[in-house]
PDB file of N, CA and C in Angstrom:
ATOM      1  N   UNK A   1     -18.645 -26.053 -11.231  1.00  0.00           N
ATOM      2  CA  UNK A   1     -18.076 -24.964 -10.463  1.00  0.00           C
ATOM      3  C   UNK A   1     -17.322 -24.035 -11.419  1.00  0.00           C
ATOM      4  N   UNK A   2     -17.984 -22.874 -11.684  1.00  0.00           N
ATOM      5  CA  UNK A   2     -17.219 -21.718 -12.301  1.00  0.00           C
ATOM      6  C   UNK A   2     -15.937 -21.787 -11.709  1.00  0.00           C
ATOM      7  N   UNK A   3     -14.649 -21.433 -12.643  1.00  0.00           N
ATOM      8  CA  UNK A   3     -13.238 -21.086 -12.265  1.00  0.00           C
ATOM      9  C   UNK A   3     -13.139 -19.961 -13.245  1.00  0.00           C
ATOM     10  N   UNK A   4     -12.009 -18.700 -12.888  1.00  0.00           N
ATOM     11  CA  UNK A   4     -11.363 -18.244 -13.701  1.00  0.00           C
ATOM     12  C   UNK A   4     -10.381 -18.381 -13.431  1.00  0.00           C
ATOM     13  N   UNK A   5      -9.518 -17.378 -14.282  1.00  0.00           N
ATOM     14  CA  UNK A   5      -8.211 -16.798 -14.459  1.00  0.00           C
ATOM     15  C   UNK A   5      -8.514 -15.640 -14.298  1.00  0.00           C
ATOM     16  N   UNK A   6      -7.075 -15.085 -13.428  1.00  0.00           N
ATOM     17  CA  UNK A   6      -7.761 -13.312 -13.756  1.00  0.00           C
ATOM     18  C   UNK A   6      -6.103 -13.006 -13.371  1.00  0.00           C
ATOM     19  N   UNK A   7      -6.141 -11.838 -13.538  1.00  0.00           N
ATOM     20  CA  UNK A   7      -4.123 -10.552 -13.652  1.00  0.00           C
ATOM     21  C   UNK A   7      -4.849  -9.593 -12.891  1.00  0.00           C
ATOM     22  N   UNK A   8      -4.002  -9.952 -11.560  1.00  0.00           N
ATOM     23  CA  UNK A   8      -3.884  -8.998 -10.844  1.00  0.00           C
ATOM     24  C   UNK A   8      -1.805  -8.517 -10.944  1.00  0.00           C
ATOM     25  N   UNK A   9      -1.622  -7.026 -11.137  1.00  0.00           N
ATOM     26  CA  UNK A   9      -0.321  -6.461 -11.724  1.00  0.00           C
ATOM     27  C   UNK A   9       0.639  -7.260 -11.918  1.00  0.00           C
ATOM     28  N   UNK A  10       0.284  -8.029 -13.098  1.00  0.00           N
ATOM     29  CA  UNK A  10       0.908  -8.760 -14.117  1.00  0.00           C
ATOM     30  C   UNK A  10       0.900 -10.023 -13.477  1.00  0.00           C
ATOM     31  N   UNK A  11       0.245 -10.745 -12.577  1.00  0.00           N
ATOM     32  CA  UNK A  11       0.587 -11.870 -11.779  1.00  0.00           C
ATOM     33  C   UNK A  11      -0.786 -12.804 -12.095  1.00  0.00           C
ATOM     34  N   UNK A  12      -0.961 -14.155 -12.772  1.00  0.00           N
ATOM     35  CA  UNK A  12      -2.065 -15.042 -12.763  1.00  0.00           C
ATOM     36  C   UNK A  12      -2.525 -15.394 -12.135  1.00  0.00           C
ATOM     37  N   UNK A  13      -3.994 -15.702 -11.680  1.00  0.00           N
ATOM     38  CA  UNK A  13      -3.941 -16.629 -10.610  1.00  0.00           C
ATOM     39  C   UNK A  13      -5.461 -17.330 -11.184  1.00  0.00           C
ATOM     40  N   UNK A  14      -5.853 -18.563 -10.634  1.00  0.00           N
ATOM     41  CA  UNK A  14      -6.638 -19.558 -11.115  1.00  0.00           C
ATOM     42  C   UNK A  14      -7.464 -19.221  -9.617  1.00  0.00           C
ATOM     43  N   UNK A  15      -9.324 -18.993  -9.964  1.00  0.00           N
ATOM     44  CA  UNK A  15      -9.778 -18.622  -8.622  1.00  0.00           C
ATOM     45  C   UNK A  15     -11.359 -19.194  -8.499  1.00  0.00           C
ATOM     46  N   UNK A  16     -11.905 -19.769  -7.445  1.00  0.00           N
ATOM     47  CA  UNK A  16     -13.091 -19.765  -7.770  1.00  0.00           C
ATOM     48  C   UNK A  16     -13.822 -19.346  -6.709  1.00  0.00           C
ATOM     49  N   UNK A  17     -15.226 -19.017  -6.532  1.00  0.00           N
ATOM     50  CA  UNK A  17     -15.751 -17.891  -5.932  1.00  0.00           C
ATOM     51  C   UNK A  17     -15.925 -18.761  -4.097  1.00  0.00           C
ATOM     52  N   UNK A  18     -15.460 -18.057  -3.447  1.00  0.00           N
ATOM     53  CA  UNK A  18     -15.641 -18.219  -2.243  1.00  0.00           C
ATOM     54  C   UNK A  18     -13.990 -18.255  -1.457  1.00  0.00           C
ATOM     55  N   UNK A  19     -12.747 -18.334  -2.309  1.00  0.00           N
ATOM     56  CA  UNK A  19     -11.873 -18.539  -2.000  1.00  0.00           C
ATOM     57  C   UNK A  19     -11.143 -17.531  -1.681  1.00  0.00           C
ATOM     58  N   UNK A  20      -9.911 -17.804  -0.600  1.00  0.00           N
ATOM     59  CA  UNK A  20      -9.232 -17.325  -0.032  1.00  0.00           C
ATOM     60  C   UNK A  20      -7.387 -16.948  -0.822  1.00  0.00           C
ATOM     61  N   UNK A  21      -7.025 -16.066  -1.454  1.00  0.00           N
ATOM     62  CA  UNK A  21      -6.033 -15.816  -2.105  1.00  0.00           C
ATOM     63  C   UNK A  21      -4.591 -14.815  -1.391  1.00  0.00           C
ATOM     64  N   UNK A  22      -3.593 -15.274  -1.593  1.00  0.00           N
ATOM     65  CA  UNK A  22      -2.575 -14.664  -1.550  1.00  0.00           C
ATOM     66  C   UNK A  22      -1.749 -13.783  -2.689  1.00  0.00           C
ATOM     67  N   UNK A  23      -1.715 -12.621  -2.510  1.00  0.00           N
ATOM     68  CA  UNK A  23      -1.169 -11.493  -3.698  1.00  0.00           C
ATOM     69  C   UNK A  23      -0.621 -10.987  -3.352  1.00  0.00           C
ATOM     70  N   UNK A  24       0.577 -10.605  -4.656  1.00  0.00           N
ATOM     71  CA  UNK A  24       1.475  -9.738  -3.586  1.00  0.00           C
ATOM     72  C   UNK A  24       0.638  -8.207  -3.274  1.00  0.00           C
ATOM     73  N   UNK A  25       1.395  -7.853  -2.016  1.00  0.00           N
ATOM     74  CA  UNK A  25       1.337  -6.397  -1.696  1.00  0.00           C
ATOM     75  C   UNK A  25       0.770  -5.287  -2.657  1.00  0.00           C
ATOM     76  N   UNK A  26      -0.142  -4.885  -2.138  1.00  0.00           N
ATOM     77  CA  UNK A  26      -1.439  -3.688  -2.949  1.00  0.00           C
ATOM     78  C   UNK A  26      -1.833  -2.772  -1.688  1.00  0.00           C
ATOM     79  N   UNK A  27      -1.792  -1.711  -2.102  1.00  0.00           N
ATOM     80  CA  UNK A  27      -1.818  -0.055  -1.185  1.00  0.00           C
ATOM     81  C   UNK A  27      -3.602  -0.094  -0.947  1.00  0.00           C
ATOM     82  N   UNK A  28      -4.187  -0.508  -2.407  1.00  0.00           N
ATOM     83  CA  UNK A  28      -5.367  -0.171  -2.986  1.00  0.00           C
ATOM     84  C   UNK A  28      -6.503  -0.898  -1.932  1.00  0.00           C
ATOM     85  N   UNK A  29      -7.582  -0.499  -1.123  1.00  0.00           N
ATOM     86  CA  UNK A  29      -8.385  -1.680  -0.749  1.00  0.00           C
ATOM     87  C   UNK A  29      -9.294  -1.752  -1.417  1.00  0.00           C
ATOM     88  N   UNK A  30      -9.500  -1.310  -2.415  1.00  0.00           N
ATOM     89  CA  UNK A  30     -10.867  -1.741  -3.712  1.00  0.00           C
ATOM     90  C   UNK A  30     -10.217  -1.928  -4.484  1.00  0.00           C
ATOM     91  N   UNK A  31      -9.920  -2.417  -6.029  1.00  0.00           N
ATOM     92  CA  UNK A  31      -8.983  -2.792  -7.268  1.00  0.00           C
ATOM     93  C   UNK A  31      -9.960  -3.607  -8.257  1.00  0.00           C
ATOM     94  N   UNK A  32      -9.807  -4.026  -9.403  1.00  0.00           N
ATOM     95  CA  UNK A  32     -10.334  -4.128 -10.151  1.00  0.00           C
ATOM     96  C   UNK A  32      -9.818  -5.554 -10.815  1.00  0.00           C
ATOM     97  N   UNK A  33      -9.681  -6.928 -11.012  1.00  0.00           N
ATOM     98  CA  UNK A  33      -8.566  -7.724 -11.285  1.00  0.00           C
ATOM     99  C   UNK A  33      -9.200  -7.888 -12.924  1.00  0.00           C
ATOM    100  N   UNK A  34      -8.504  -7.647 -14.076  1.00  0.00           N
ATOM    101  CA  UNK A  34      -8.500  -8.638 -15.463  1.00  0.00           C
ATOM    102  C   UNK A  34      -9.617  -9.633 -15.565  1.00  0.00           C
ATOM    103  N   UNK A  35     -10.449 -10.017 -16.303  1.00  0.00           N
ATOM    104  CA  UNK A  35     -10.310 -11.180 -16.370  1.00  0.00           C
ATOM    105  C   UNK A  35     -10.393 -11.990 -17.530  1.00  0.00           C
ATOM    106  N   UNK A  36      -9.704 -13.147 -17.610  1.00  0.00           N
ATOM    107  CA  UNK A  36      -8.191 -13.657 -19.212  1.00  0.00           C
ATOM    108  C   UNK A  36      -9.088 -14.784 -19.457  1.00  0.00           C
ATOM    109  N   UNK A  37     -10.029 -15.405 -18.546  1.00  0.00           N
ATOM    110  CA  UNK A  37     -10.489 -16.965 -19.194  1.00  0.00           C
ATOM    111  C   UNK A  37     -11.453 -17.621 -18.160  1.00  0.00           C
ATOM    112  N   UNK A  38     -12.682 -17.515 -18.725  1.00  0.00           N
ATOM    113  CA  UNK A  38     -13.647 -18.177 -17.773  1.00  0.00           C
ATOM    114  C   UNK A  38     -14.133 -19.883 -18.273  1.00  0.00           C
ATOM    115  N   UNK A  39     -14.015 -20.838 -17.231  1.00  0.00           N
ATOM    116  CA  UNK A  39     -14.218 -22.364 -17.395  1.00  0.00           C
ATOM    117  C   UNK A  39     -15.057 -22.656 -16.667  1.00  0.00           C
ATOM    118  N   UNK A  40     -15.801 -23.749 -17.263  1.00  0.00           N
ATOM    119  CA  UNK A  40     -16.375 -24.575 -16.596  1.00  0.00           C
ATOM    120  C   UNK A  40     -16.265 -25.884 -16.691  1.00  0.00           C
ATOM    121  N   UNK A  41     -17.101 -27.028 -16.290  1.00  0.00           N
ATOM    122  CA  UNK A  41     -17.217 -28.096 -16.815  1.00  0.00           C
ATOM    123  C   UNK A  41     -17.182 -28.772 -18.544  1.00  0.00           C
ATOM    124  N   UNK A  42     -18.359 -27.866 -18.764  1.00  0.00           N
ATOM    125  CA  UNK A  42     -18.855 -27.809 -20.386  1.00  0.00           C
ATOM    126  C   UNK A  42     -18.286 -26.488 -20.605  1.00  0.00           C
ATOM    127  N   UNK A  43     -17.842 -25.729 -20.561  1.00  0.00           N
ATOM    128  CA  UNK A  43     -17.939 -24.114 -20.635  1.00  0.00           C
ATOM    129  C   UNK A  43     -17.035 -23.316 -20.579  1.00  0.00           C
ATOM    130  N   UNK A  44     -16.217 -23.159 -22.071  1.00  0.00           N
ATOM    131  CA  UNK A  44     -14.556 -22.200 -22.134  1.00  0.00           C
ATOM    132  C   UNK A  44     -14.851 -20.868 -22.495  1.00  0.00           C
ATOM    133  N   UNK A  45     -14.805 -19.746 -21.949  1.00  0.00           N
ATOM    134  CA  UNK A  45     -14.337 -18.788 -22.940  1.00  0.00           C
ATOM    135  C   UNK A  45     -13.275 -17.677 -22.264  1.00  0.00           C
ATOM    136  N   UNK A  46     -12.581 -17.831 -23.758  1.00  0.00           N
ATOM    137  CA  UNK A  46     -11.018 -17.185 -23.599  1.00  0.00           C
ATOM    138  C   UNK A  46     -11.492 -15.831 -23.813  1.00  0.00           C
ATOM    139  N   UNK A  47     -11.132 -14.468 -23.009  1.00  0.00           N
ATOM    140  CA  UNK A  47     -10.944 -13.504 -23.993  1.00  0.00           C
ATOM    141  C   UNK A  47      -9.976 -12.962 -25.078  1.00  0.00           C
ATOM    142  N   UNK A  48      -9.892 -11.967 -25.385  1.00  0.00           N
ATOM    143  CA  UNK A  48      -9.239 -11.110 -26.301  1.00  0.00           C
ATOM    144  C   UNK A  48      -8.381  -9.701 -26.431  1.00  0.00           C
ATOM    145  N   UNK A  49      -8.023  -9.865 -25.572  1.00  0.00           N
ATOM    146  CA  UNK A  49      -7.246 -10.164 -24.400  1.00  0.00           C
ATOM    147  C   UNK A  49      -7.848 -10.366 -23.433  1.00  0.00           C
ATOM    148  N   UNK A  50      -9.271  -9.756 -23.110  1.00  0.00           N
ATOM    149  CA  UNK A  50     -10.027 -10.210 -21.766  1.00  0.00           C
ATOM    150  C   UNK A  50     -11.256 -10.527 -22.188  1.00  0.00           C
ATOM    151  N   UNK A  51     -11.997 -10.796 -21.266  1.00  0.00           N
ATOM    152  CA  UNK A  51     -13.536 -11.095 -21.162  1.00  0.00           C
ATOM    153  C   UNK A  51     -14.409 -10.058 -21.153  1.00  0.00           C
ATOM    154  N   UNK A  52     -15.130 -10.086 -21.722  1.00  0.00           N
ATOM    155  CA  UNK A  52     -16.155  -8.988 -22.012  1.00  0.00           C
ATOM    156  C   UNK A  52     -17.256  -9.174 -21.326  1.00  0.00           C
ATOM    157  N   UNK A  53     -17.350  -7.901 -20.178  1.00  0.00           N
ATOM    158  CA  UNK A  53     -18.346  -7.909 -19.278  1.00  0.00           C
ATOM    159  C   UNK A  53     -18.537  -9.026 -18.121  1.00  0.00           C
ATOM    160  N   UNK A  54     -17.438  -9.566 -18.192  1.00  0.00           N
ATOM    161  CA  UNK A  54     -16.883 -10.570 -16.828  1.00  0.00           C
ATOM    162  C   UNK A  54     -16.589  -9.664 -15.875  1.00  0.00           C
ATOM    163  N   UNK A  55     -16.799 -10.233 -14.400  1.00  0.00           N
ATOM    164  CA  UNK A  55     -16.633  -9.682 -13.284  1.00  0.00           C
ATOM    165  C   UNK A  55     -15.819 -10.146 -12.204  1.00  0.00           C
ATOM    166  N   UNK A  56     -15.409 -10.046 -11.357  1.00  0.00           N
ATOM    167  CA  UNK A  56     -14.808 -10.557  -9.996  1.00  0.00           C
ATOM    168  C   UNK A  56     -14.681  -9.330  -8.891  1.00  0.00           C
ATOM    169  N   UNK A  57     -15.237  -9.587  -8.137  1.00  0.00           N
ATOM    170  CA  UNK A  57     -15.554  -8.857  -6.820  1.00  0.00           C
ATOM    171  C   UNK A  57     -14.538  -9.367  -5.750  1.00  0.00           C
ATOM    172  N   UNK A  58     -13.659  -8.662  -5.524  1.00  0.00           N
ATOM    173  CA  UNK A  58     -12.332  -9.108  -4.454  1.00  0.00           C
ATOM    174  C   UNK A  58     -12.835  -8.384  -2.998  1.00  0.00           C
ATOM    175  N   UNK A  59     -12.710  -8.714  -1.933  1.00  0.00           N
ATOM    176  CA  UNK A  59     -12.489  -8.184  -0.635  1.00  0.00           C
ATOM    177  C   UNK A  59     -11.228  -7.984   0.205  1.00  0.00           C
ATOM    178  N   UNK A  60     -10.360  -7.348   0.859  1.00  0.00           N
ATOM    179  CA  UNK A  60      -9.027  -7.407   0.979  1.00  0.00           C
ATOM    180  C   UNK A  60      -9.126  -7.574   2.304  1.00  0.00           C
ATOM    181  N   UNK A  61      -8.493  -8.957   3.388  1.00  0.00           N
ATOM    182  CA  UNK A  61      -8.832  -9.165   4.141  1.00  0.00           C
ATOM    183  C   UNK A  61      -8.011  -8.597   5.127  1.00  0.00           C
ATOM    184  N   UNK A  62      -6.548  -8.282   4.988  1.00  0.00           N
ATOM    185  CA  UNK A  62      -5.680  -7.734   5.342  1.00  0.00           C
ATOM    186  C   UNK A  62      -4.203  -8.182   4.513  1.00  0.00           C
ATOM    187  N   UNK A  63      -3.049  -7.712   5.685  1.00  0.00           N
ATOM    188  CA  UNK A  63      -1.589  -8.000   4.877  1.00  0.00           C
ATOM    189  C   UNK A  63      -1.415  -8.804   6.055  1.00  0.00           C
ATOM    190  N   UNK A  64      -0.253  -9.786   5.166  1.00  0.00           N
ATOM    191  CA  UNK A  64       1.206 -10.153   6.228  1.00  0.00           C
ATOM    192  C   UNK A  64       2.181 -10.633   5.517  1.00  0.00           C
ATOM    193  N   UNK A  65       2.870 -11.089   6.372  1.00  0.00           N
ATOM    194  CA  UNK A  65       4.495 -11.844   5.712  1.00  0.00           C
ATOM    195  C   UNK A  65       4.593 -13.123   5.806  1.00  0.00           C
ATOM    196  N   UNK A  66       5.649 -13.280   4.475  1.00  0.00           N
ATOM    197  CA  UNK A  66       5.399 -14.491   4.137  1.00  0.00           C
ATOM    198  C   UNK A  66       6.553 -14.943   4.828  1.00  0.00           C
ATOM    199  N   UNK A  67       7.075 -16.176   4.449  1.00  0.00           N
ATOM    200  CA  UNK A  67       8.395 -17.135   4.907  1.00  0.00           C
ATOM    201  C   UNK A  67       9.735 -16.147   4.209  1.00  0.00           C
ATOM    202  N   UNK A  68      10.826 -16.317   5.351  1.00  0.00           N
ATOM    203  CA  UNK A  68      11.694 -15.830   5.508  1.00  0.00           C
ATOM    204  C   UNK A  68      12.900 -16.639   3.756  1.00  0.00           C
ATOM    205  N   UNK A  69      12.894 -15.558   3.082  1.00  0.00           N
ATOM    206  CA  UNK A  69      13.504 -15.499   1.919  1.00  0.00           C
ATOM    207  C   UNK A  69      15.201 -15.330   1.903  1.00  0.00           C
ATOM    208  N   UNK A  70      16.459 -16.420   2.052  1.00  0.00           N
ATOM    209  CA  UNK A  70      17.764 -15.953   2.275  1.00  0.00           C
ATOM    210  C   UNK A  70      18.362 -16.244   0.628  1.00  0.00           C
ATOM    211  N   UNK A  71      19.124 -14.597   0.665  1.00  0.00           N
ATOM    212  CA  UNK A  71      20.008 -14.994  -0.527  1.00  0.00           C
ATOM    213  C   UNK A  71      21.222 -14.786  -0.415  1.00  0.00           C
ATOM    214  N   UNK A  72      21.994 -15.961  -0.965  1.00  0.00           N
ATOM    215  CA  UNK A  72      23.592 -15.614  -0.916  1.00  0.00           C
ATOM    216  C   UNK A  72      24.456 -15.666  -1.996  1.00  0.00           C
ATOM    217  N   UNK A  73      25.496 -14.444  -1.713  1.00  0.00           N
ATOM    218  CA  UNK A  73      25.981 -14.304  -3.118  1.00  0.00           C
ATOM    219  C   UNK A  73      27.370 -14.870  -2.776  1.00  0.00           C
ATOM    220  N   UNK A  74      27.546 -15.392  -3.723  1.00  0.00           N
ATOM    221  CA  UNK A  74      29.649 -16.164  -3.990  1.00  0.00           C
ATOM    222  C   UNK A  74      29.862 -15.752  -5.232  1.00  0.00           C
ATOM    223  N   UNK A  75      31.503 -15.108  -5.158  1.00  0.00           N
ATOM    224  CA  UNK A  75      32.275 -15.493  -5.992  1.00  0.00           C
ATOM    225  C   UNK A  75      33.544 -16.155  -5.704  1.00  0.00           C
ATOM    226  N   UNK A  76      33.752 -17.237  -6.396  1.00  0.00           N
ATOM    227  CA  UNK A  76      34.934 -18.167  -6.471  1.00  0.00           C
ATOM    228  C   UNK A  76      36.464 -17.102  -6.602  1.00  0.00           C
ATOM    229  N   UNK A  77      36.888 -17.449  -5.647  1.00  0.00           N
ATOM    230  CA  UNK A  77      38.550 -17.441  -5.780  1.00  0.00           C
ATOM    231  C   UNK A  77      38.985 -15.826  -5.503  1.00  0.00           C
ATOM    232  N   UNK A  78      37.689 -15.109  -4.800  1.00  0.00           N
ATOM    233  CA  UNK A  78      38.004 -13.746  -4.517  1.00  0.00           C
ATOM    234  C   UNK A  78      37.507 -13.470  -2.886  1.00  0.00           C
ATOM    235  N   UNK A  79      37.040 -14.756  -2.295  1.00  0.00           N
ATOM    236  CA  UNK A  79      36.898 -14.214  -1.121  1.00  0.00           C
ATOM    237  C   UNK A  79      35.214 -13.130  -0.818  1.00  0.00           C
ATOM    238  N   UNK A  80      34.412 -13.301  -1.571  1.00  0.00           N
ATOM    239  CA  UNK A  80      33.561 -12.455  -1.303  1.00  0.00           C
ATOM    240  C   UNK A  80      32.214 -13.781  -1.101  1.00  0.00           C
ATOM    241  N   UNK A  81      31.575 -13.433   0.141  1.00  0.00           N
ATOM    242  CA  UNK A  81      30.249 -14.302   0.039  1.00  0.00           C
ATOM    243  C   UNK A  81      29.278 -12.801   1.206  1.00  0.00           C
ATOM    244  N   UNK A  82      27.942 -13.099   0.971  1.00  0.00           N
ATOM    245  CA  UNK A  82      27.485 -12.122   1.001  1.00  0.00           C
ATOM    246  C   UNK A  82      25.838 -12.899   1.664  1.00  0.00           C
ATOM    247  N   UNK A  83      25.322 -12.930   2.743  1.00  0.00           N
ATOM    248  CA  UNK A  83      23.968 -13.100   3.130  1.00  0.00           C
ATOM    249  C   UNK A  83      23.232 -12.227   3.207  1.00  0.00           C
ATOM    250  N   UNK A  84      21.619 -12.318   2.957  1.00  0.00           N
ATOM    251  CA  UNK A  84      21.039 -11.386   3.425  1.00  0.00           C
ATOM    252  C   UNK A  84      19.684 -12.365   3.020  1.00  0.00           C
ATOM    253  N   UNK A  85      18.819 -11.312   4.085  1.00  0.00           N
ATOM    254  CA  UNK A  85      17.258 -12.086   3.365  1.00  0.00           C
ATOM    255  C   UNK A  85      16.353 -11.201   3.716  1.00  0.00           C
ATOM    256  N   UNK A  86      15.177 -11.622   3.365  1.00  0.00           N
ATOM    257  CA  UNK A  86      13.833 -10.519   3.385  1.00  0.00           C
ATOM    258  C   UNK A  86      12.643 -11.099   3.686  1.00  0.00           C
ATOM    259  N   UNK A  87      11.667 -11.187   4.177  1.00  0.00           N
ATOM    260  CA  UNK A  87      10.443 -11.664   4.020  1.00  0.00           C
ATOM    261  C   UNK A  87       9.152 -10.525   3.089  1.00  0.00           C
ATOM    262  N   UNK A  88       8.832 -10.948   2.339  1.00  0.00           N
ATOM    263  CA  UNK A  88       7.955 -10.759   1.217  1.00  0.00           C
ATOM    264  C   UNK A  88       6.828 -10.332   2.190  1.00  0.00           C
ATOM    265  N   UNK A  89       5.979  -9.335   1.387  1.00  0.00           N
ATOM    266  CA  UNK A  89       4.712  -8.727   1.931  1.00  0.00           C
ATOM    267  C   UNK A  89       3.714  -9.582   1.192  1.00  0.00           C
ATOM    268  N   UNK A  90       2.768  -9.517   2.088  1.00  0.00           N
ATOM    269  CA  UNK A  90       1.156 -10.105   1.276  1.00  0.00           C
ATOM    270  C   UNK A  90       0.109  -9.445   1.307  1.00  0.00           C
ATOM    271  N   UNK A  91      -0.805  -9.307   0.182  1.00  0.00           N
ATOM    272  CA  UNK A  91      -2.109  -8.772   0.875  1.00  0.00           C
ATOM    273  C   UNK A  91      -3.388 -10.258   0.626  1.00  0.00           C
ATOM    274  N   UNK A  92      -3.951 -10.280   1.853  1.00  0.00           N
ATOM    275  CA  UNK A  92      -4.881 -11.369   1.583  1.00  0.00           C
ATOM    276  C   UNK A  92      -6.199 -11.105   1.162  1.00  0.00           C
ATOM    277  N   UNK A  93      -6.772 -11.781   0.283  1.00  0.00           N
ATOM    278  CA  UNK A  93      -7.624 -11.382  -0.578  1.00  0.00           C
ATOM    279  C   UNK A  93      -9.202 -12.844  -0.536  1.00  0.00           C
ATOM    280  N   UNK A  94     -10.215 -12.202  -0.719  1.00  0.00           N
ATOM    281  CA  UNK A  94     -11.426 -13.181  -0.800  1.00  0.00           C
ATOM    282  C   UNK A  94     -12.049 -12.998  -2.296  1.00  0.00           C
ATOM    283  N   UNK A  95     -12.085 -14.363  -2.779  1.00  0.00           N
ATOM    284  CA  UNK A  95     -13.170 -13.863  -3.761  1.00  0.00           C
ATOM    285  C   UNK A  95     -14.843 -14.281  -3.832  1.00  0.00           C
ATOM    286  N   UNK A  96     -15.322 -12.583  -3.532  1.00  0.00           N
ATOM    287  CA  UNK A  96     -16.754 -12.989  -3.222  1.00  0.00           C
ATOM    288  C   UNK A  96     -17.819 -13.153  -4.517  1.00  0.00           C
ATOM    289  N   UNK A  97     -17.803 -12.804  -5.415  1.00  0.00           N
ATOM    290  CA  UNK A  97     -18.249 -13.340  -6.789  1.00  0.00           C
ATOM    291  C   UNK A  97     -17.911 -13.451  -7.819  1.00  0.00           C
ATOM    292  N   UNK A  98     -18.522 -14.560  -8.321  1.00  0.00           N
ATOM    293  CA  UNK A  98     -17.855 -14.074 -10.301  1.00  0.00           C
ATOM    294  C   UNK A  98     -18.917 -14.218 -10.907  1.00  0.00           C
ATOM    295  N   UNK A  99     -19.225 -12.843 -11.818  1.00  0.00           N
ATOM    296  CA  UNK A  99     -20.584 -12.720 -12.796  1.00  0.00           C
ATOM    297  C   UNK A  99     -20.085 -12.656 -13.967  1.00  0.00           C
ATOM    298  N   UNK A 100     -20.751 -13.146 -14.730  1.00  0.00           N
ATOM    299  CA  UNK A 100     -21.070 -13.007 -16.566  1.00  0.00           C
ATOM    300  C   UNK A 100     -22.029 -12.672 -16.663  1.00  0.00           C
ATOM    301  N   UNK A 101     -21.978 -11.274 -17.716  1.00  0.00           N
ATOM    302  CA  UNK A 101     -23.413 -10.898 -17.843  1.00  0.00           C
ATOM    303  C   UNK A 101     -23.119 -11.060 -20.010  1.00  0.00           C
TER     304      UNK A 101
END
């Protein structure tokens, strides 16, 4: 089973073809992802910085949100504490092939 690696805006991810991925938030519904290192069983190759003439074909299935993110701030001996939280955007992503030519 082919795997890569590929950088989507600055972020790694380990993928193999038919799978279902979580990324952050992208405007773009076509994009283009890197790709840093194709494996196989028998079968490494790293690029230089990338792969030459490697492919990955993404589909963007839609967005949503992720789990509710709380951060709290303290400082000692002044009386200040501070909550707040956010939930993170997603865009969900398929990967429908990976070619080497």
């Amino acid at each position: 089973m082919k795997r890569v690696v590929i950088r989507i805006k600055g972020r790694q991810y380990e993928v193999v073809e038919g799978e279902e991925l979580l990324i952050d938030r992208t405007i773009e519904k076509k994009f283009e992802p890197e790709v840093l290192l194709v494996f196989d069983e028998d079968f490494v190759k790293v690029g230089k910085p990338l792969v030459d003439k490697a492919k990955v074909e993404l589909e963007v299935l839609g967005e949503l949100k992720g789990e509710k993110v709380e951060v709290l701030k303290y400082k000692a001996k002044s009386r200040y504490r501070r909550k707040y939280g956010f939930r993170p955007l997603f865009t969900k992503v398929l990967v429908k092939s990976i070619e080497l030519s």
